[in-house]
C-alpha atoms as a PDB file:
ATOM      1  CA  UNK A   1      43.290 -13.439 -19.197  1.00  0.00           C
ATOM      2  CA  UNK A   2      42.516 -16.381 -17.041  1.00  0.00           C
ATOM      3  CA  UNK A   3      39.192 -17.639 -16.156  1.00  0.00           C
ATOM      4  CA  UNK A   4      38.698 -20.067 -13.525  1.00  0.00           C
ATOM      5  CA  UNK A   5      37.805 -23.920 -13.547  1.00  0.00           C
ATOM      6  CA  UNK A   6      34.165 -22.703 -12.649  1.00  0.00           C
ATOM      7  CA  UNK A   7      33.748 -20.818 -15.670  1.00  0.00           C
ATOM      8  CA  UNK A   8      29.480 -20.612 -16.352  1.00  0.00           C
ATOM      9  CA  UNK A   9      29.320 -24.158 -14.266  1.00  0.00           C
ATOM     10  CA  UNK A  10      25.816 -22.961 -12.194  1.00  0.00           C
ATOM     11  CA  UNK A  11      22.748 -22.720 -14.116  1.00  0.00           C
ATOM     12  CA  UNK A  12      20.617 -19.489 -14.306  1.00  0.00           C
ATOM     13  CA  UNK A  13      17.627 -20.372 -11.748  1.00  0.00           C
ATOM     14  CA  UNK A  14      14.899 -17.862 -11.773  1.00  0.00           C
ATOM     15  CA  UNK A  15      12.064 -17.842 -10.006  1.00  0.00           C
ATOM     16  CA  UNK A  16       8.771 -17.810 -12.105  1.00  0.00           C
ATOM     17  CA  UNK A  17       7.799 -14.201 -11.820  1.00  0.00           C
ATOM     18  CA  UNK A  18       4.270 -14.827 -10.527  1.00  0.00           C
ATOM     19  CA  UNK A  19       5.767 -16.953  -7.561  1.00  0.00           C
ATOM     20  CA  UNK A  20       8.053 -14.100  -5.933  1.00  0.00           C
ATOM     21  CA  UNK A  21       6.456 -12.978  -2.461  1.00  0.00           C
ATOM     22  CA  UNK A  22       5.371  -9.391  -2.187  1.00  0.00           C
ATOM     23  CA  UNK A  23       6.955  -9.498   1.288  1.00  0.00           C
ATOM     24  CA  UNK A  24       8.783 -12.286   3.654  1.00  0.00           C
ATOM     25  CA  UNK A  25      10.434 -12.232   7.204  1.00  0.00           C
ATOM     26  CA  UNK A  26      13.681 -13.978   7.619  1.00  0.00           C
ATOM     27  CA  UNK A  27      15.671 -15.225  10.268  1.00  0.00           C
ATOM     28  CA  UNK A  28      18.737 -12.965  11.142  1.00  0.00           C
ATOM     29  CA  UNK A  29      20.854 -15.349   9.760  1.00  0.00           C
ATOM     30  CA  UNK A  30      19.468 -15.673   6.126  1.00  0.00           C
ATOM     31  CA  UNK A  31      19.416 -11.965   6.249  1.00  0.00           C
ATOM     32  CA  UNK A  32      23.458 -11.689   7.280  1.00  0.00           C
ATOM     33  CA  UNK A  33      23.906 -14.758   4.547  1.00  0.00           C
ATOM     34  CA  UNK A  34      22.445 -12.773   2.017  1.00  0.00           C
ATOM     35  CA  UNK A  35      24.023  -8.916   2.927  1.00  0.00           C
ATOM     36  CA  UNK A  36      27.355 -10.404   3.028  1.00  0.00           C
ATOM     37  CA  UNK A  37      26.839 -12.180  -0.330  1.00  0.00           C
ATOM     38  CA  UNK A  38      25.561  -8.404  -1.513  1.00  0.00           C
ATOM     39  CA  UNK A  39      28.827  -7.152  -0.129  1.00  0.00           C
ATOM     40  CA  UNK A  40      31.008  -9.285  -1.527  1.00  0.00           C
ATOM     41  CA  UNK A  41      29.291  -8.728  -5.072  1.00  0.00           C
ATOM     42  CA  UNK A  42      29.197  -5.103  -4.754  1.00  0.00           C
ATOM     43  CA  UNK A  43      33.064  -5.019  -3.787  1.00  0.00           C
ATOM     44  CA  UNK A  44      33.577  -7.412  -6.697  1.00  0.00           C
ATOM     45  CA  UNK A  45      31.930  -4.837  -8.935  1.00  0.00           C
ATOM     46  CA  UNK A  46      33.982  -1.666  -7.647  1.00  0.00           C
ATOM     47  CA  UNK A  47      37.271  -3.924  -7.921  1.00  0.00           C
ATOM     48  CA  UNK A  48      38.765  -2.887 -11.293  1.00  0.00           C
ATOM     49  CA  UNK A  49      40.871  -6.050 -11.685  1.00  0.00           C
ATOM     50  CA  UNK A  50      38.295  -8.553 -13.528  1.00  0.00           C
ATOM     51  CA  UNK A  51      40.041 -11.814 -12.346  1.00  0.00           C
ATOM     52  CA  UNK A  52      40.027 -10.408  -8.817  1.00  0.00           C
ATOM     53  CA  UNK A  53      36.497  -9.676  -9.113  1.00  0.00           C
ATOM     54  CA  UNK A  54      35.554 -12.738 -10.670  1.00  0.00           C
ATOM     55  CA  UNK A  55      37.312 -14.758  -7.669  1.00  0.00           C
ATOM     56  CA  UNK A  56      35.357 -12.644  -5.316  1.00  0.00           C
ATOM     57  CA  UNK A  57      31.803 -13.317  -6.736  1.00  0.00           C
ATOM     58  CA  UNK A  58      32.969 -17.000  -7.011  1.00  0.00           C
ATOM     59  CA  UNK A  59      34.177 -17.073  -3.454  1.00  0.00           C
ATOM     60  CA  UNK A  60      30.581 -15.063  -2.578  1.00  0.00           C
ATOM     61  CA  UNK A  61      28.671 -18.083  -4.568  1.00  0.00           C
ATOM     62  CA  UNK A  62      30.639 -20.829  -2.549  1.00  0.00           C
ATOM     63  CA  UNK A  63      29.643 -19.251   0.910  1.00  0.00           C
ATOM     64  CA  UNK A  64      25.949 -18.863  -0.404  1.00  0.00           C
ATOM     65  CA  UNK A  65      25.628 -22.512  -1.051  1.00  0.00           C
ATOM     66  CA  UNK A  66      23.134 -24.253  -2.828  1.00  0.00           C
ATOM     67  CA  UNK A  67      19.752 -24.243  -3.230  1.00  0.00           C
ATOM     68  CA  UNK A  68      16.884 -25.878  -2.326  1.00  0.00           C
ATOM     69  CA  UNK A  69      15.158 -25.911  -5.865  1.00  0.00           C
ATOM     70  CA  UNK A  70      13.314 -27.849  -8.005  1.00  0.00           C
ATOM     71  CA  UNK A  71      12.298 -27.444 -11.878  1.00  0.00           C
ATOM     72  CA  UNK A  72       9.158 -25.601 -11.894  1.00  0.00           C
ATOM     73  CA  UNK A  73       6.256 -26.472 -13.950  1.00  0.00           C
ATOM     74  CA  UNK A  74       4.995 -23.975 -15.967  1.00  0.00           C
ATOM     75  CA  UNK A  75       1.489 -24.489 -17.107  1.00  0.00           C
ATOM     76  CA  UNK A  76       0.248 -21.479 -17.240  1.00  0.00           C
ATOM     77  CA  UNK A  77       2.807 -18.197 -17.679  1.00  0.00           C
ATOM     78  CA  UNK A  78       0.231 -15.899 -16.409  1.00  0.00           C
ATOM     79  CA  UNK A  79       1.160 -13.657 -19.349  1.00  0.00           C
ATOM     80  CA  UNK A  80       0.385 -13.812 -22.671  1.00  0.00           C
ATOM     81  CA  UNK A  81       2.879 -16.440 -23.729  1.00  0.00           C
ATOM     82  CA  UNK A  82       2.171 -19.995 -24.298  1.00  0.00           C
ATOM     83  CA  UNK A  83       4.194 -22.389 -21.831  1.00  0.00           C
ATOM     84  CA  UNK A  84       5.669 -23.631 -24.862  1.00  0.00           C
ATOM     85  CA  UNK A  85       7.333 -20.563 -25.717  1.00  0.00           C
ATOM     86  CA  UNK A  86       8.666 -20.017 -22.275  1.00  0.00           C
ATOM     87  CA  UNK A  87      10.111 -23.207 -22.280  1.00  0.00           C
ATOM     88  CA  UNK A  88      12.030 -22.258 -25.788  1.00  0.00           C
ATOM     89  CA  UNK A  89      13.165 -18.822 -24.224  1.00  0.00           C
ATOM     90  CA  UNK A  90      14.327 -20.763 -20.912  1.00  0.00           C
ATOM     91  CA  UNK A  91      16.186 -23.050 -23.490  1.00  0.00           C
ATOM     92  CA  UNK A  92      17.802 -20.722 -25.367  1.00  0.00           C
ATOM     93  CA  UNK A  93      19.058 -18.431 -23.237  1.00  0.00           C
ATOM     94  CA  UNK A  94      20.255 -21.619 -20.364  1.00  0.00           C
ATOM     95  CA  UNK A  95      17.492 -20.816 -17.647  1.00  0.00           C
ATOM     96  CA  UNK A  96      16.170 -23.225 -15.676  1.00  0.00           C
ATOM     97  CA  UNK A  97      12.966 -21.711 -13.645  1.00  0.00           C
ATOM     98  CA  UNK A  98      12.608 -23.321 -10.188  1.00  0.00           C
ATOM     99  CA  UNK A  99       9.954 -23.717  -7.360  1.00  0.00           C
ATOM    100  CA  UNK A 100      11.674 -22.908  -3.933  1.00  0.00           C
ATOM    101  CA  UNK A 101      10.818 -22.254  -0.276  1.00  0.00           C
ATOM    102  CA  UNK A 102      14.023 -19.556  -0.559  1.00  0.00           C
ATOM    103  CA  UNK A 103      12.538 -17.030  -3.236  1.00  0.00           C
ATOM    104  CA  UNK A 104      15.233 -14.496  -2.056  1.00  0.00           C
ATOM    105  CA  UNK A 105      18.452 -16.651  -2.180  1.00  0.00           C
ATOM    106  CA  UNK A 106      17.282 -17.436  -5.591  1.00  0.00           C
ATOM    107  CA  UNK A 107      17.102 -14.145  -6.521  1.00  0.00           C
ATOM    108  CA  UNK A 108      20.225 -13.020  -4.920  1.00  0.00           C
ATOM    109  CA  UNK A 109      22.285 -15.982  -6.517  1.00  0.00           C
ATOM    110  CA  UNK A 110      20.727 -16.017  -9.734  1.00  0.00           C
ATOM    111  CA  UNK A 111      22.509 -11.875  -9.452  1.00  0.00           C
ATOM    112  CA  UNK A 112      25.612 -13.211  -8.262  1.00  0.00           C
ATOM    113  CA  UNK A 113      25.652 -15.769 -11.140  1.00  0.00           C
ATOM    114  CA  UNK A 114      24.625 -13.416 -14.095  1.00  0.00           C
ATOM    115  CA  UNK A 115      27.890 -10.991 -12.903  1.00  0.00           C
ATOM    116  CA  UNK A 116      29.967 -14.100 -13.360  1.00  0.00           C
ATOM    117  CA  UNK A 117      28.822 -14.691 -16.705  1.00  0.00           C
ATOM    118  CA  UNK A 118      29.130 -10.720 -17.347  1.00  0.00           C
ATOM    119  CA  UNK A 119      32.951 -10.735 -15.764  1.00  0.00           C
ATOM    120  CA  UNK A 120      33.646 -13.909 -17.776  1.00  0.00           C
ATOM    121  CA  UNK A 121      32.364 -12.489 -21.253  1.00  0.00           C
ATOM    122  CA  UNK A 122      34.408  -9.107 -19.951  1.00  0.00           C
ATOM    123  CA  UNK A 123      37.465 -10.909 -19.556  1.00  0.00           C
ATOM    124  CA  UNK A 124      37.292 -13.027 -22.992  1.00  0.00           C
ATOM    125  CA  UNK A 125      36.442 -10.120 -25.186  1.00  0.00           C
ATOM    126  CA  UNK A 126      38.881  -7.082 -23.417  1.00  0.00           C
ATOM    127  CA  UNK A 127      37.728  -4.586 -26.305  1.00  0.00           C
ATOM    128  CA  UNK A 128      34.036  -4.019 -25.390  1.00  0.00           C
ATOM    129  CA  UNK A 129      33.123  -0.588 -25.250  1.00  0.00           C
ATOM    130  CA  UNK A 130      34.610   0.586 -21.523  1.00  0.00           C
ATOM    131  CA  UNK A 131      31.309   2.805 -21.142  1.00  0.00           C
ATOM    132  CA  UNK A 132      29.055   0.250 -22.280  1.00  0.00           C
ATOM    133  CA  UNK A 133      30.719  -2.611 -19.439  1.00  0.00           C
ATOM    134  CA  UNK A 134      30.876   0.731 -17.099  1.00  0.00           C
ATOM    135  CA  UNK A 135      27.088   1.201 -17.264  1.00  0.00           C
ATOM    136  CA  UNK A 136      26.346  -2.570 -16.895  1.00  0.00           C
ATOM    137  CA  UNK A 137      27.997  -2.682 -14.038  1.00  0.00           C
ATOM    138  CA  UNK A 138      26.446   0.502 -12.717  1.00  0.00           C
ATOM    139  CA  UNK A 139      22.579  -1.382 -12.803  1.00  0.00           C
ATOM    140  CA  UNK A 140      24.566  -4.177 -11.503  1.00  0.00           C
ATOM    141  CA  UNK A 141      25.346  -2.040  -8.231  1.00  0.00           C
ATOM    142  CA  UNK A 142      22.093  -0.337  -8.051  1.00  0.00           C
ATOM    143  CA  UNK A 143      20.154  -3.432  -8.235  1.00  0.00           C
ATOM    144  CA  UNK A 144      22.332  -4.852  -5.613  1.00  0.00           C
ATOM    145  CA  UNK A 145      21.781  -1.818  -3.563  1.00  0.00           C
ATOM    146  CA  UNK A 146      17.959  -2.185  -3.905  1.00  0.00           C
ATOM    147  CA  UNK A 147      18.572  -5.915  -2.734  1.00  0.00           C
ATOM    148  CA  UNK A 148      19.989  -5.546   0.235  1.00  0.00           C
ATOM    149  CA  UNK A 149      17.391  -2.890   1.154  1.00  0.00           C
ATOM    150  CA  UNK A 150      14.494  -5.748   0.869  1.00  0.00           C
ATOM    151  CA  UNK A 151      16.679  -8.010   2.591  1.00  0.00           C
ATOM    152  CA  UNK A 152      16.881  -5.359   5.650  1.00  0.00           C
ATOM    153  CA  UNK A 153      13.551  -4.343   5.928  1.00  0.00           C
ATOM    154  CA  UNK A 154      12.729  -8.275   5.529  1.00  0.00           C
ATOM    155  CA  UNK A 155      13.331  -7.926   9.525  1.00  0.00           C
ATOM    156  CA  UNK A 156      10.472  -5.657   9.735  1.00  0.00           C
END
């Protein structure tokens, strides 16, 4: 039950909500980045060895890259919590929401970073119920499934 060196190293970055585009074009090459990042995650997901998979979404982060981020201020949630109690939530639960010209790399990473976490708290407690893990990483799939759909039609 090894976990790598890497183990929960990236932060959680999230775009605010109210900040994701309803639509964007990209460049053929942000759209290959991205579906072969997909791939790789979806792969890791069907592998049944959890160290393997965990290497794979690791190796998937590493070809992503980083990010061009930066904290985002949140004045105003645009819901009905107060910024305060976003910030507490963000806190708590190690978010950190960023501003970024690269809405869908944040939102593909922040995916590929959340299955680490899931493979690494998999891997550290082995008796979790096997149907429970099963149907996390079936929303896991779909989700990823319904990502690389937007980032196809993103040619459109």
């Amino acid at each position: 039950m090894e976990i790598s060196q890497n183990e929960s190293s990236i932060s959680l970055e999230l775009v605010n909500p109210w900040e994701l585009p309803l639509s964007q074009s990209l460049p053929s090459a942000e759209r290959l980045c991205l579906d072969q990042a997909l791939q790789q995650l979806l792969q890791a997901l069907e592998n049944p060895s959890l160290q393997e998979a965990l290497c794979c979404i690791e190796q998937a982060l590493k070809e992503l890259g980083t990010l061009d981020s930066r904290p985002a201020s949140i004045d105003s949630t645009k819901t009905a919590l107060q910024a305060w109690e976003v910030e507490d939530y963000d806190h708590y639960f190690q978010i950190c929401h960023v501003d970024t010209e690269q809405p869908l790399f944040c939102v593909v990473r922040g995916l590929l970073v959340t299955c680490q976490r899931f493979v690494e708290i998999c891997l550290k407690i082995p008796c979790l119920d096997v149907q429970q893990v099963e149907q996390q990483k079936q929303g896991f799939i779909s989700y990823s499934q319904l990502l690389r759909r937007i980032v196809d039609s993103s040619q459109l």
